[in-house]
PDB file of N, CA and C in Angstrom:
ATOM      1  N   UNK A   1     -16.621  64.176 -37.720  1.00  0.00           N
ATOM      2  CA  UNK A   1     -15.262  63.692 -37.874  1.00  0.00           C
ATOM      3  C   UNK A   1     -15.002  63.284 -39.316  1.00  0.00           C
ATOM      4  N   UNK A   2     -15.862  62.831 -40.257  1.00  0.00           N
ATOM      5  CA  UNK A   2     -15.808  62.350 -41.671  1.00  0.00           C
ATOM      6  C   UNK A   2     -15.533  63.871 -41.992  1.00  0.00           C
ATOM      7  N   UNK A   3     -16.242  64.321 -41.979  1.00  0.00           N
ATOM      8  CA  UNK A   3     -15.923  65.951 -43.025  1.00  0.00           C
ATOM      9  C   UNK A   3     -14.425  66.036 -42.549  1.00  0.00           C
ATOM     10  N   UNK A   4     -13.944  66.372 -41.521  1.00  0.00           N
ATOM     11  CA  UNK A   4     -12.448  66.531 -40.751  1.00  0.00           C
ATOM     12  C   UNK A   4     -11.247  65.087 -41.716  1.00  0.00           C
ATOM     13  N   UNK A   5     -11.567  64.099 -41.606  1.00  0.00           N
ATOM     14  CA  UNK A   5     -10.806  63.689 -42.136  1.00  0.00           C
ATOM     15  C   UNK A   5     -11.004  63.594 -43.637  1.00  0.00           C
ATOM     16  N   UNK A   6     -11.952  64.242 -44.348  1.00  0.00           N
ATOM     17  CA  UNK A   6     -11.820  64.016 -45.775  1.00  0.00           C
ATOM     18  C   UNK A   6     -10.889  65.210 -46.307  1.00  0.00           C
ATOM     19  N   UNK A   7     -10.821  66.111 -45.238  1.00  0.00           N
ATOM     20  CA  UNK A   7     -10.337  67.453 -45.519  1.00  0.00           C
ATOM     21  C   UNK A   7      -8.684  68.044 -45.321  1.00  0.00           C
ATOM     22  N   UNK A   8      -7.919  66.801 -43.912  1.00  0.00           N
ATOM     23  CA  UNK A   8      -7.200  66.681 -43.534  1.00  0.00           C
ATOM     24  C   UNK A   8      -6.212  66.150 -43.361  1.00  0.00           C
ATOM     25  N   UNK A   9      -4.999  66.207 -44.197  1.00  0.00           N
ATOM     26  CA  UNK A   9      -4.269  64.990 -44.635  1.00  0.00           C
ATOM     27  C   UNK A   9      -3.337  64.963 -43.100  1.00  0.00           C
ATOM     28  N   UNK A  10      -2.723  65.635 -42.479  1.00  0.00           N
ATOM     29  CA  UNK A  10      -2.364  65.028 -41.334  1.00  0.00           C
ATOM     30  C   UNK A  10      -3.363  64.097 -40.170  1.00  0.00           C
ATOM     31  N   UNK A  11      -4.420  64.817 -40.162  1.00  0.00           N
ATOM     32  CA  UNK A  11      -5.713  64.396 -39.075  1.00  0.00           C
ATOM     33  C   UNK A  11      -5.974  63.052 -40.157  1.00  0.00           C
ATOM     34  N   UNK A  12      -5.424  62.812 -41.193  1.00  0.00           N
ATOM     35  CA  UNK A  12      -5.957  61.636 -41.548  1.00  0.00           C
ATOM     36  C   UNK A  12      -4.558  60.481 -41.573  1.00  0.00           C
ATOM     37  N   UNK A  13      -3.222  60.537 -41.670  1.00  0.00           N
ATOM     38  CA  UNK A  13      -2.217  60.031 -41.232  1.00  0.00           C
ATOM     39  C   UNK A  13      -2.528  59.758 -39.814  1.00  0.00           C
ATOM     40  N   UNK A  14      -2.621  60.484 -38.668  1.00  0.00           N
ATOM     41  CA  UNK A  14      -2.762  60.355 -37.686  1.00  0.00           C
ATOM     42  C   UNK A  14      -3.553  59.637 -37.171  1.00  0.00           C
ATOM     43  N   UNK A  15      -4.994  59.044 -37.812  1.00  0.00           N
ATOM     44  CA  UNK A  15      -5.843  58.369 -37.869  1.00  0.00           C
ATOM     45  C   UNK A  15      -5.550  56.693 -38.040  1.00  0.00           C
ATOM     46  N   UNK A  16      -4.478  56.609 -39.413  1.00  0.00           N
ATOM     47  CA  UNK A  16      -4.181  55.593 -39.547  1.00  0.00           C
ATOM     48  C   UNK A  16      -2.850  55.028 -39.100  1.00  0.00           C
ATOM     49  N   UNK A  17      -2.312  55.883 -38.635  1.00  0.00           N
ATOM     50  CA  UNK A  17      -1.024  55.465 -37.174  1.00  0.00           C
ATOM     51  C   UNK A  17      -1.625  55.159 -35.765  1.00  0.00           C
ATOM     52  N   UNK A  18      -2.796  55.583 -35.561  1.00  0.00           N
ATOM     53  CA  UNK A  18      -4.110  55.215 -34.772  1.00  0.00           C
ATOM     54  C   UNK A  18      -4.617  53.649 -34.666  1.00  0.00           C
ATOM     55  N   UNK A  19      -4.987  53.813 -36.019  1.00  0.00           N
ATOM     56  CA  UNK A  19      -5.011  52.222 -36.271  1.00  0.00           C
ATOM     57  C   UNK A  19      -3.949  51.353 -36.073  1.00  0.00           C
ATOM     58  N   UNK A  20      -3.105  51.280 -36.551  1.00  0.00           N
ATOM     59  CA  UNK A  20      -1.464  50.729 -36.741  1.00  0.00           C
ATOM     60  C   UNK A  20      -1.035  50.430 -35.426  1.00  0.00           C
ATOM     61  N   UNK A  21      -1.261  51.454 -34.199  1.00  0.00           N
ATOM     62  CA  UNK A  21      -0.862  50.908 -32.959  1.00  0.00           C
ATOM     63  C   UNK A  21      -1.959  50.120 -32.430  1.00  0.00           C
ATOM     64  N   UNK A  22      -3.375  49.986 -32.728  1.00  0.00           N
ATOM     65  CA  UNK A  22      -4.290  49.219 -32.099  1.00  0.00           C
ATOM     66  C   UNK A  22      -3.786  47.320 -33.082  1.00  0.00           C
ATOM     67  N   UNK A  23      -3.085  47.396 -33.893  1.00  0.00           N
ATOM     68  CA  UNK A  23      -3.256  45.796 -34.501  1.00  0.00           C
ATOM     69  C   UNK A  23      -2.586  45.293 -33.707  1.00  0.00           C
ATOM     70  N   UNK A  24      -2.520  43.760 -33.437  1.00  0.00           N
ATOM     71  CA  UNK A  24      -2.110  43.715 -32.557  1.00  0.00           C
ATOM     72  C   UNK A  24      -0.469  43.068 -32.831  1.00  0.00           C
ATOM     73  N   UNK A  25       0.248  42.713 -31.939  1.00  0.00           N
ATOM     74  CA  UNK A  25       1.873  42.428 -32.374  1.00  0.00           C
ATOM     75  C   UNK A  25       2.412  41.193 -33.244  1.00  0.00           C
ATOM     76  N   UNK A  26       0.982  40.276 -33.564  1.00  0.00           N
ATOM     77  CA  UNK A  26       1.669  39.445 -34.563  1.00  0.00           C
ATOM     78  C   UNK A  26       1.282  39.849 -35.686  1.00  0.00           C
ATOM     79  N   UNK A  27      -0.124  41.102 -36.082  1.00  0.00           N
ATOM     80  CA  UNK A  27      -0.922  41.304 -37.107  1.00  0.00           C
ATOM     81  C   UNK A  27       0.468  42.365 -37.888  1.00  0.00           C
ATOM     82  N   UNK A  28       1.352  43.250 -36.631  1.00  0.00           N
ATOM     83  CA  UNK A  28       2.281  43.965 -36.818  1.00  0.00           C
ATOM     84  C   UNK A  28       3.053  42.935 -37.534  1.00  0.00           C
ATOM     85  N   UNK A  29       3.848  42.550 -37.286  1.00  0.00           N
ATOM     86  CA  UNK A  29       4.850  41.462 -37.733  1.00  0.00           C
ATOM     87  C   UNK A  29       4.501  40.757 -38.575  1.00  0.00           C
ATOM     88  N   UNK A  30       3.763  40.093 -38.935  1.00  0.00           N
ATOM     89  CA  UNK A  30       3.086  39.369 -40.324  1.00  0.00           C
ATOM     90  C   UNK A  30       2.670  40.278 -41.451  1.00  0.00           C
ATOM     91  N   UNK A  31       2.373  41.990 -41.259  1.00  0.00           N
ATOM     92  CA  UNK A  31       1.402  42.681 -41.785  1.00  0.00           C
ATOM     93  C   UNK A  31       0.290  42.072 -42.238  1.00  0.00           C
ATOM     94  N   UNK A  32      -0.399  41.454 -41.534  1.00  0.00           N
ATOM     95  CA  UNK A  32      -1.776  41.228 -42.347  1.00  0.00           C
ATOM     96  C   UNK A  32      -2.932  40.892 -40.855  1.00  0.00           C
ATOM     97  N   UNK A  33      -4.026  41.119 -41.273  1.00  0.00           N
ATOM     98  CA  UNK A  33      -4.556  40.446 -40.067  1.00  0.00           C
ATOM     99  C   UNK A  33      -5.171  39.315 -39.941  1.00  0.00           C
ATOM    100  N   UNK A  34      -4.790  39.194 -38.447  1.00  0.00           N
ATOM    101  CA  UNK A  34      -4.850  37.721 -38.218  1.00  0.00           C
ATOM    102  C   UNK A  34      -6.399  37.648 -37.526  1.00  0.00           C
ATOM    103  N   UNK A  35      -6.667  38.624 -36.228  1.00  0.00           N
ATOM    104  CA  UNK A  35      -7.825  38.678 -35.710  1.00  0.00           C
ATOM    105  C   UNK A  35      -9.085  39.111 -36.502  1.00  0.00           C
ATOM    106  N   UNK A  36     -10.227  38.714 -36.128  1.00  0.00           N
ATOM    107  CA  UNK A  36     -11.509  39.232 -36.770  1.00  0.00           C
ATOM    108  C   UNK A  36     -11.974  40.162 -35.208  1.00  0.00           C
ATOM    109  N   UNK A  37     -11.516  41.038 -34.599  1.00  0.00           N
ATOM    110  CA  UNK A  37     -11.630  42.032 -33.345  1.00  0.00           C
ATOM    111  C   UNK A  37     -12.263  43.158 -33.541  1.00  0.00           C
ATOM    112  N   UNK A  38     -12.203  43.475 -35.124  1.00  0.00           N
ATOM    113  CA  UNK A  38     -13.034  44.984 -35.332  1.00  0.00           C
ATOM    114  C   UNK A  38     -11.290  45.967 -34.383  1.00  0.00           C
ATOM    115  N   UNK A  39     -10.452  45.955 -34.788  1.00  0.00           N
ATOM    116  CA  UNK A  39      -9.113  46.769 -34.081  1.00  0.00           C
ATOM    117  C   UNK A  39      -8.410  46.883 -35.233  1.00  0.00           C
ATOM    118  N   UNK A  40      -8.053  48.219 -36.007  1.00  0.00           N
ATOM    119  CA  UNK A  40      -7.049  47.881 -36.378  1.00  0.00           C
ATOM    120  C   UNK A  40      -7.601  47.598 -38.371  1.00  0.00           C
ATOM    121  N   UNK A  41      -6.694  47.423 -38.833  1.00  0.00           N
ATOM    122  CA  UNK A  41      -6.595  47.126 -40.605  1.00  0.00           C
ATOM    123  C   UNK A  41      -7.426  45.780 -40.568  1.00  0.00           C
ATOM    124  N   UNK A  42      -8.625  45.814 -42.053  1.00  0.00           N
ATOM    125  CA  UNK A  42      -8.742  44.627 -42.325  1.00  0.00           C
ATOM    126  C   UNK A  42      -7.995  44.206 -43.366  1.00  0.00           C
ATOM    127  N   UNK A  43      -7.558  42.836 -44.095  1.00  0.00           N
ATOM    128  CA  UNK A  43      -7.713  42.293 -44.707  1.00  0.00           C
ATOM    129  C   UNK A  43      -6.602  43.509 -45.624  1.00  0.00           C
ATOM    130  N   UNK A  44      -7.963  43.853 -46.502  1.00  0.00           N
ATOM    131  CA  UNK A  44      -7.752  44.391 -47.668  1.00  0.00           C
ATOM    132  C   UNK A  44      -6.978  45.674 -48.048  1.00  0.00           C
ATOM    133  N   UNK A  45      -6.986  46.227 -46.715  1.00  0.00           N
ATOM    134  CA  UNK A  45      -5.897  47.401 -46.076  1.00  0.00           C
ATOM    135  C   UNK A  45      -4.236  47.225 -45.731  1.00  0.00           C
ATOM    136  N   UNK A  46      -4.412  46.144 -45.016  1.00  0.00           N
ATOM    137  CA  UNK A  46      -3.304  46.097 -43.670  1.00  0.00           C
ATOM    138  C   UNK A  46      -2.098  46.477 -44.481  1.00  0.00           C
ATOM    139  N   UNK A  47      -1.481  45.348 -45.311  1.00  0.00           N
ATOM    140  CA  UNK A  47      -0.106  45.633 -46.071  1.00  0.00           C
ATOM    141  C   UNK A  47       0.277  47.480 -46.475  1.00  0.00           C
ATOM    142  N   UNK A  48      -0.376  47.873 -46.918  1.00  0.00           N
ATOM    143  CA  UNK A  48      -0.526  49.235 -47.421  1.00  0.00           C
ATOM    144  C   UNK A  48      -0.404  49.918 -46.284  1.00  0.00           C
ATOM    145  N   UNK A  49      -1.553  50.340 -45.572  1.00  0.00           N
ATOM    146  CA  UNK A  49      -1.588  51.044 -44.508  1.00  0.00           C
ATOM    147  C   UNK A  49      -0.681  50.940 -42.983  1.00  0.00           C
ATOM    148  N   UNK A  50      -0.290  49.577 -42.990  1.00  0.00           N
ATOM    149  CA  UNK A  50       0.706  49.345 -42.267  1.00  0.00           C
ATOM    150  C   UNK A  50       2.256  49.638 -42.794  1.00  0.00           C
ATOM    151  N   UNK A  51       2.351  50.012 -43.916  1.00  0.00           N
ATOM    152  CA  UNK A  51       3.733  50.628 -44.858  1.00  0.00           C
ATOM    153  C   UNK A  51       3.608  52.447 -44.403  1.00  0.00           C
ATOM    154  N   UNK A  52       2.757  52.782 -44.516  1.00  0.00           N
ATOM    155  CA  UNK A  52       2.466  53.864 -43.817  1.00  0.00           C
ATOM    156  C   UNK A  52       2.755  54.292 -42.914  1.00  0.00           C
ATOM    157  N   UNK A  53       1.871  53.741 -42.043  1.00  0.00           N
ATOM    158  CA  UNK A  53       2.391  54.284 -40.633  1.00  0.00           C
ATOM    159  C   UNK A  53       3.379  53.805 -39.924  1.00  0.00           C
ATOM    160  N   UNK A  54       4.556  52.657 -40.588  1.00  0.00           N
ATOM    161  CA  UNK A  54       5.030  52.861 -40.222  1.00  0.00           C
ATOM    162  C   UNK A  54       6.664  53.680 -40.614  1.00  0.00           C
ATOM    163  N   UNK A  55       6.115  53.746 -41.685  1.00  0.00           N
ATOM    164  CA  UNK A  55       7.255  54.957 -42.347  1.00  0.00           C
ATOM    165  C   UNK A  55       6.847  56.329 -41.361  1.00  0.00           C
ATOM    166  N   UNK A  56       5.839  56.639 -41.322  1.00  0.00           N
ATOM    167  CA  UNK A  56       5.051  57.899 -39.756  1.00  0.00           C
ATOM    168  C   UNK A  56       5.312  57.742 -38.645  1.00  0.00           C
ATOM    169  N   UNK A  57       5.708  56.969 -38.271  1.00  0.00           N
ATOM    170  CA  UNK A  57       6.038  56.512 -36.781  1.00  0.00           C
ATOM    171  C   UNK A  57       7.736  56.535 -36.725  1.00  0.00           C
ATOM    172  N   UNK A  58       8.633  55.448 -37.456  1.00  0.00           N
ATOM    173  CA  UNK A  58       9.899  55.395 -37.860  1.00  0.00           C
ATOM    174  C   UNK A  58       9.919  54.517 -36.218  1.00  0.00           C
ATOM    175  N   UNK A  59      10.800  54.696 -35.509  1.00  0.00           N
ATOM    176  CA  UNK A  59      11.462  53.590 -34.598  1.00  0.00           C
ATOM    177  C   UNK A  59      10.682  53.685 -33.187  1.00  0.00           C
ATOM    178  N   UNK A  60       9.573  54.466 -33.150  1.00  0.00           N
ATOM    179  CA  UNK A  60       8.729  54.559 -31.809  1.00  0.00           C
ATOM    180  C   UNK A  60       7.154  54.159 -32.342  1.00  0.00           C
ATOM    181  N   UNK A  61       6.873  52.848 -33.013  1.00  0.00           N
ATOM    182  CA  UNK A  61       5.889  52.283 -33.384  1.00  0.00           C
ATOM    183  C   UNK A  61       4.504  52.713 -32.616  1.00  0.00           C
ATOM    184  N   UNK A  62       4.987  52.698 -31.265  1.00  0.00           N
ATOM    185  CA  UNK A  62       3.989  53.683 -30.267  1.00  0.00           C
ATOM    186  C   UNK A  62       3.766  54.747 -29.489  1.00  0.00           C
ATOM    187  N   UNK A  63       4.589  55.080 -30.432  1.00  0.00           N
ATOM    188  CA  UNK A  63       4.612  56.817 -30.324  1.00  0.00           C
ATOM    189  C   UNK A  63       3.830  57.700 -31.763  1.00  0.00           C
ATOM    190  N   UNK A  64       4.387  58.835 -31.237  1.00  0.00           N
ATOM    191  CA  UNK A  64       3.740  60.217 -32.092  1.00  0.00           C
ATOM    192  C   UNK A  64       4.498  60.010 -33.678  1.00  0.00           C
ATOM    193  N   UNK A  65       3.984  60.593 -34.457  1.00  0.00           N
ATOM    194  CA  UNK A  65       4.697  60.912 -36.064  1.00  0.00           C
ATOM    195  C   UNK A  65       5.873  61.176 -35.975  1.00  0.00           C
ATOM    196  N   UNK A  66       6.807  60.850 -36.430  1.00  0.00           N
ATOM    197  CA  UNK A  66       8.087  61.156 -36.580  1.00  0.00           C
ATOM    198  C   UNK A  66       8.224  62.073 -38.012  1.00  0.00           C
ATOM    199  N   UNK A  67       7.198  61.720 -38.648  1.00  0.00           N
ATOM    200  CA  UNK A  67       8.009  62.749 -40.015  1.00  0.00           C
ATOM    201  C   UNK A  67       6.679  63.428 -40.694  1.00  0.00           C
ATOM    202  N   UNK A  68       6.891  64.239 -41.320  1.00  0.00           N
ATOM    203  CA  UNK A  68       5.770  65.289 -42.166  1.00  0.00           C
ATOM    204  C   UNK A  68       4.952  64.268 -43.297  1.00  0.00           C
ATOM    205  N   UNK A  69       4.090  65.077 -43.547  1.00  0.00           N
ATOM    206  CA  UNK A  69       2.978  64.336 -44.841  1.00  0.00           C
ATOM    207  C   UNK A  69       4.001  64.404 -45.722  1.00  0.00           C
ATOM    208  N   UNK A  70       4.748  65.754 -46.298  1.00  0.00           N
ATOM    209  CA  UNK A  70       5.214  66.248 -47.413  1.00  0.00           C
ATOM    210  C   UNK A  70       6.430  64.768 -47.559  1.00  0.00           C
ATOM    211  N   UNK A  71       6.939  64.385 -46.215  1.00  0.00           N
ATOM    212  CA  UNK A  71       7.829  63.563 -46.523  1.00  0.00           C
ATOM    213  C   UNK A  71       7.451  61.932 -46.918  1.00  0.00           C
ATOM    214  N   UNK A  72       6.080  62.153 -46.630  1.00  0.00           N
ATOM    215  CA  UNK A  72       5.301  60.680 -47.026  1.00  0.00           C
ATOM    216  C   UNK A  72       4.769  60.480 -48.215  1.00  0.00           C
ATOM    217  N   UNK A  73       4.640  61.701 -48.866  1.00  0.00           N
ATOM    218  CA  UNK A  73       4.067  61.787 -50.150  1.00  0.00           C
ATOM    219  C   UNK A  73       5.339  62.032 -51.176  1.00  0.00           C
ATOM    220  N   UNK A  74       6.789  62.304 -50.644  1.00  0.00           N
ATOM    221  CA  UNK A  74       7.878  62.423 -51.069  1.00  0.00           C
ATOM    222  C   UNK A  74       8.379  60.639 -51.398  1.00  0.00           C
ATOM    223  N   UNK A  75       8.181  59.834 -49.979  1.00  0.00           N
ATOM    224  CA  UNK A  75       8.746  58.340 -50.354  1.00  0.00           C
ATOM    225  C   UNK A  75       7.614  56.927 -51.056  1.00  0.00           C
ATOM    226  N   UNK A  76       6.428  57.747 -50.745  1.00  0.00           N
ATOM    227  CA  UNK A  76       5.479  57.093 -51.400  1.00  0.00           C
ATOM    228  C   UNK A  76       4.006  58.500 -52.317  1.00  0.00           C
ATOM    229  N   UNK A  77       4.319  58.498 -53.663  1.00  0.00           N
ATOM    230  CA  UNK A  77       3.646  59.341 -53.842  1.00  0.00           C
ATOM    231  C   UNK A  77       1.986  59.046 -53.672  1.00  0.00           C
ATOM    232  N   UNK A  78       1.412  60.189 -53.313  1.00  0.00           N
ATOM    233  CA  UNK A  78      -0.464  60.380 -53.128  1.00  0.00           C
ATOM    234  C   UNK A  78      -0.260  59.449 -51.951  1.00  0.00           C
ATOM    235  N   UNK A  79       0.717  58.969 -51.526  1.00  0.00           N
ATOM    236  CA  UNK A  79       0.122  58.262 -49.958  1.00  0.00           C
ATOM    237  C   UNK A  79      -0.578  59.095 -48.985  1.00  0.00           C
ATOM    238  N   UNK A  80      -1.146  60.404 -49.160  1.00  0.00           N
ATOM    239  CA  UNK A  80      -2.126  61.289 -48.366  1.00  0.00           C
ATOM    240  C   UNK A  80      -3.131  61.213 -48.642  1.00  0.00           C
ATOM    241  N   UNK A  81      -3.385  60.597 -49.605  1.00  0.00           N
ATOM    242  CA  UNK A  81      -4.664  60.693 -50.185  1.00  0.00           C
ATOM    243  C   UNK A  81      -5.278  59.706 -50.000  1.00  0.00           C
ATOM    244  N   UNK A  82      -4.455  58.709 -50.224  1.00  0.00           N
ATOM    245  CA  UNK A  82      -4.842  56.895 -49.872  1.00  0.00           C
ATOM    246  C   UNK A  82      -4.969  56.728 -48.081  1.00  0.00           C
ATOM    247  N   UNK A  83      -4.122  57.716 -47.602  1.00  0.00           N
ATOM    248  CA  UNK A  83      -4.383  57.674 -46.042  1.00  0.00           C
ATOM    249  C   UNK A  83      -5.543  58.529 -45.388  1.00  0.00           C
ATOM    250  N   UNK A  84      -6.445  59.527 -46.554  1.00  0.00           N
ATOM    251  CA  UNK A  84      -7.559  60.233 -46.321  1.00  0.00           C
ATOM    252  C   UNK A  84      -8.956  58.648 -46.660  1.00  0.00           C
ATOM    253  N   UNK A  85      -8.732  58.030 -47.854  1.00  0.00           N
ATOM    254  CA  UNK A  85      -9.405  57.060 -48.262  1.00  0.00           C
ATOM    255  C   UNK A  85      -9.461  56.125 -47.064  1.00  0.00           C
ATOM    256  N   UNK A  86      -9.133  55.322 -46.945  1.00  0.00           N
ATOM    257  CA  UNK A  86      -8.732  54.536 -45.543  1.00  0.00           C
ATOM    258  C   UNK A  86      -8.997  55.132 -44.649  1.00  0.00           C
ATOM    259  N   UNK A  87      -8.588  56.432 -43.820  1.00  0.00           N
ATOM    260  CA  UNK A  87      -9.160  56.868 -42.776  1.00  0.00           C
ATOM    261  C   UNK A  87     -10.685  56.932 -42.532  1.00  0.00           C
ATOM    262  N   UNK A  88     -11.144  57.089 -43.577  1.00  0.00           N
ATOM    263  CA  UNK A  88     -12.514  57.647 -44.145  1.00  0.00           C
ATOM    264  C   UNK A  88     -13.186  56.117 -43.813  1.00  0.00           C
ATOM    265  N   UNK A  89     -12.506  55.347 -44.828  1.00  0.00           N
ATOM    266  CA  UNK A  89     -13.225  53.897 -44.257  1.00  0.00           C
ATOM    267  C   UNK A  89     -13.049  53.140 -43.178  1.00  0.00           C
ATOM    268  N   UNK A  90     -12.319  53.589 -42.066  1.00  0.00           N
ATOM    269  CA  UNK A  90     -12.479  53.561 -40.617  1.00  0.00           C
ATOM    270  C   UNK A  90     -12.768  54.249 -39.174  1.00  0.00           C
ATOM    271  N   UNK A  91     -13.890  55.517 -40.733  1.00  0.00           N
ATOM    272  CA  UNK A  91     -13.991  56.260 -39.809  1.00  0.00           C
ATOM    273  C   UNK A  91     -14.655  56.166 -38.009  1.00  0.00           C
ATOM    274  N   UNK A  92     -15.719  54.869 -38.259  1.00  0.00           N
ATOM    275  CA  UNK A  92     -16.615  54.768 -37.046  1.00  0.00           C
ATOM    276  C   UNK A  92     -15.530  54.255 -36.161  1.00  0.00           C
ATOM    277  N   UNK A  93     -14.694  53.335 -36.016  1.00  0.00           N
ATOM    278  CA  UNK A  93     -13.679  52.987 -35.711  1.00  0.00           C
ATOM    279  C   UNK A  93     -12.694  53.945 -34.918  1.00  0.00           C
ATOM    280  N   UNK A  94     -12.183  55.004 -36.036  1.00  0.00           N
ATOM    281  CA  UNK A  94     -11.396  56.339 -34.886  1.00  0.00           C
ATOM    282  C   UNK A  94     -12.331  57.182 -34.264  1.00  0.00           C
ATOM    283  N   UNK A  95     -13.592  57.795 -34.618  1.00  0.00           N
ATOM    284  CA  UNK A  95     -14.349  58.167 -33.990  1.00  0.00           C
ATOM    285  C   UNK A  95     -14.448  57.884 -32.401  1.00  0.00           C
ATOM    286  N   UNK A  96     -14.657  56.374 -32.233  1.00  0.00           N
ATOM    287  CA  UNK A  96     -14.764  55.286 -31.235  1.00  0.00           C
ATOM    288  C   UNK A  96     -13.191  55.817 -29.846  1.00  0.00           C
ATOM    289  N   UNK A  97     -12.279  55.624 -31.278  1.00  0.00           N
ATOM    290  CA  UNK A  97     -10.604  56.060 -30.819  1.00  0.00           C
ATOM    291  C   UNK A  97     -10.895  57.186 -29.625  1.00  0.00           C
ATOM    292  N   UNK A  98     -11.621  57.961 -30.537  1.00  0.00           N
ATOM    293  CA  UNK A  98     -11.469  59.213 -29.998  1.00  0.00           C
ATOM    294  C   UNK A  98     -12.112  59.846 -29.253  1.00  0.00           C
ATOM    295  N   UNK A  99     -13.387  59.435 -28.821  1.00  0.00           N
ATOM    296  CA  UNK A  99     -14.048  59.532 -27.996  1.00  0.00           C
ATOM    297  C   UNK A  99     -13.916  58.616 -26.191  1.00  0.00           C
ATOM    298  N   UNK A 100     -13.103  57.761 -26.512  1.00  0.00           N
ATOM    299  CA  UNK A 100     -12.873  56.885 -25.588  1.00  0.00           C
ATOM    300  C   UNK A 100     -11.338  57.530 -25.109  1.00  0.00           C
ATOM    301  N   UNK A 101     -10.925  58.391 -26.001  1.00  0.00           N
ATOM    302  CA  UNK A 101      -9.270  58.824 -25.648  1.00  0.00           C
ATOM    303  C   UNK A 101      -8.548  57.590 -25.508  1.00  0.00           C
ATOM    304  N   UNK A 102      -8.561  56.760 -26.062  1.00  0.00           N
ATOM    305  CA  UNK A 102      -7.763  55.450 -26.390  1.00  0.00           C
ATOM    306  C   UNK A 102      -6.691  55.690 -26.776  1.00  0.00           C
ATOM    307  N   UNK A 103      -6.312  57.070 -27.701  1.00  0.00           N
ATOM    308  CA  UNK A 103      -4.684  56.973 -28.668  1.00  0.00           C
ATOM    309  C   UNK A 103      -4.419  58.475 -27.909  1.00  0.00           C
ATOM    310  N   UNK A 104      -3.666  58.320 -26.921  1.00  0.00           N
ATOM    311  CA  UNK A 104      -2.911  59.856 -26.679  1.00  0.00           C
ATOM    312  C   UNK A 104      -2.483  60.701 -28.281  1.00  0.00           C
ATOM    313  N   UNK A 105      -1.990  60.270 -29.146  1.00  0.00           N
ATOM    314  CA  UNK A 105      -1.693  60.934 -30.193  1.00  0.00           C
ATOM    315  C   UNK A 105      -2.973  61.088 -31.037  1.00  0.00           C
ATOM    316  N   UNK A 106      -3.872  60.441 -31.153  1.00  0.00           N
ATOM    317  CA  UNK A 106      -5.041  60.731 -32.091  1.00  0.00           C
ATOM    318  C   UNK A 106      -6.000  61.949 -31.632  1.00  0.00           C
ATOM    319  N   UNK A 107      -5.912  63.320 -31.804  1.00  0.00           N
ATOM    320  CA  UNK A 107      -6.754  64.197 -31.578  1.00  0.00           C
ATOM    321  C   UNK A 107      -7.093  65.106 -32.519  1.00  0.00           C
ATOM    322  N   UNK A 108      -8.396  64.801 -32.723  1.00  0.00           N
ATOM    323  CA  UNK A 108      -8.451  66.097 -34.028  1.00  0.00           C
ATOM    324  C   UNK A 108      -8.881  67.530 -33.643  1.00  0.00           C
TER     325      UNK A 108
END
């Protein structure tokens, strides 16, 4: 799955809209996290990566992508790249996602 998301800028958006729906609804609303759960953005992520996905998501926070990479890298530039970085450093984490089928939308 690391090779897949170093390679994959949607499979790696998708990863971190993955994450984004696992934080939980005050970590959403505050952007930052509040829990130490191992779920979700730490710390040093959240603000960023939670700007992300949810510009990727748009008004169905728990739902599927609403908009293209091209248009994410259009309102925030190299945000594909920073969402390959980050994915990468959660990778054991979506792995976990994804093996458990936890995120109907997370499939690589």
């Amino acid at each position: 799955m690391l090779a897949a998301l170093g390679k994959d800028s949607l499979l790696s958006v998708r990863g971190v809209c993955a994450l984004y729906r696992r934080q939980s609804l005050e970590e959403k609303f505050a952007q930052r996290a509040l829990e130490r759960n191992n779920k979700g953005f730490s710390i040093a992520d959240v603000k960023l990566a939670s700007c992300y996905a949810k510009f990727m998501l748009g008004e169905q926070t728990q739902g599927d992508i609403q908009r293209s990479v091209r248009e994410l890298d259009r309102r925030y530039p190299y945000a594909s790249d920073r969402c390959i970085t980050i994915s990468m450093r959660y990778s054991k984490q979506l792995f976990s996602i994804y093996e458990k089928e936890e995120d109907q939308y997370f499939h690589p």
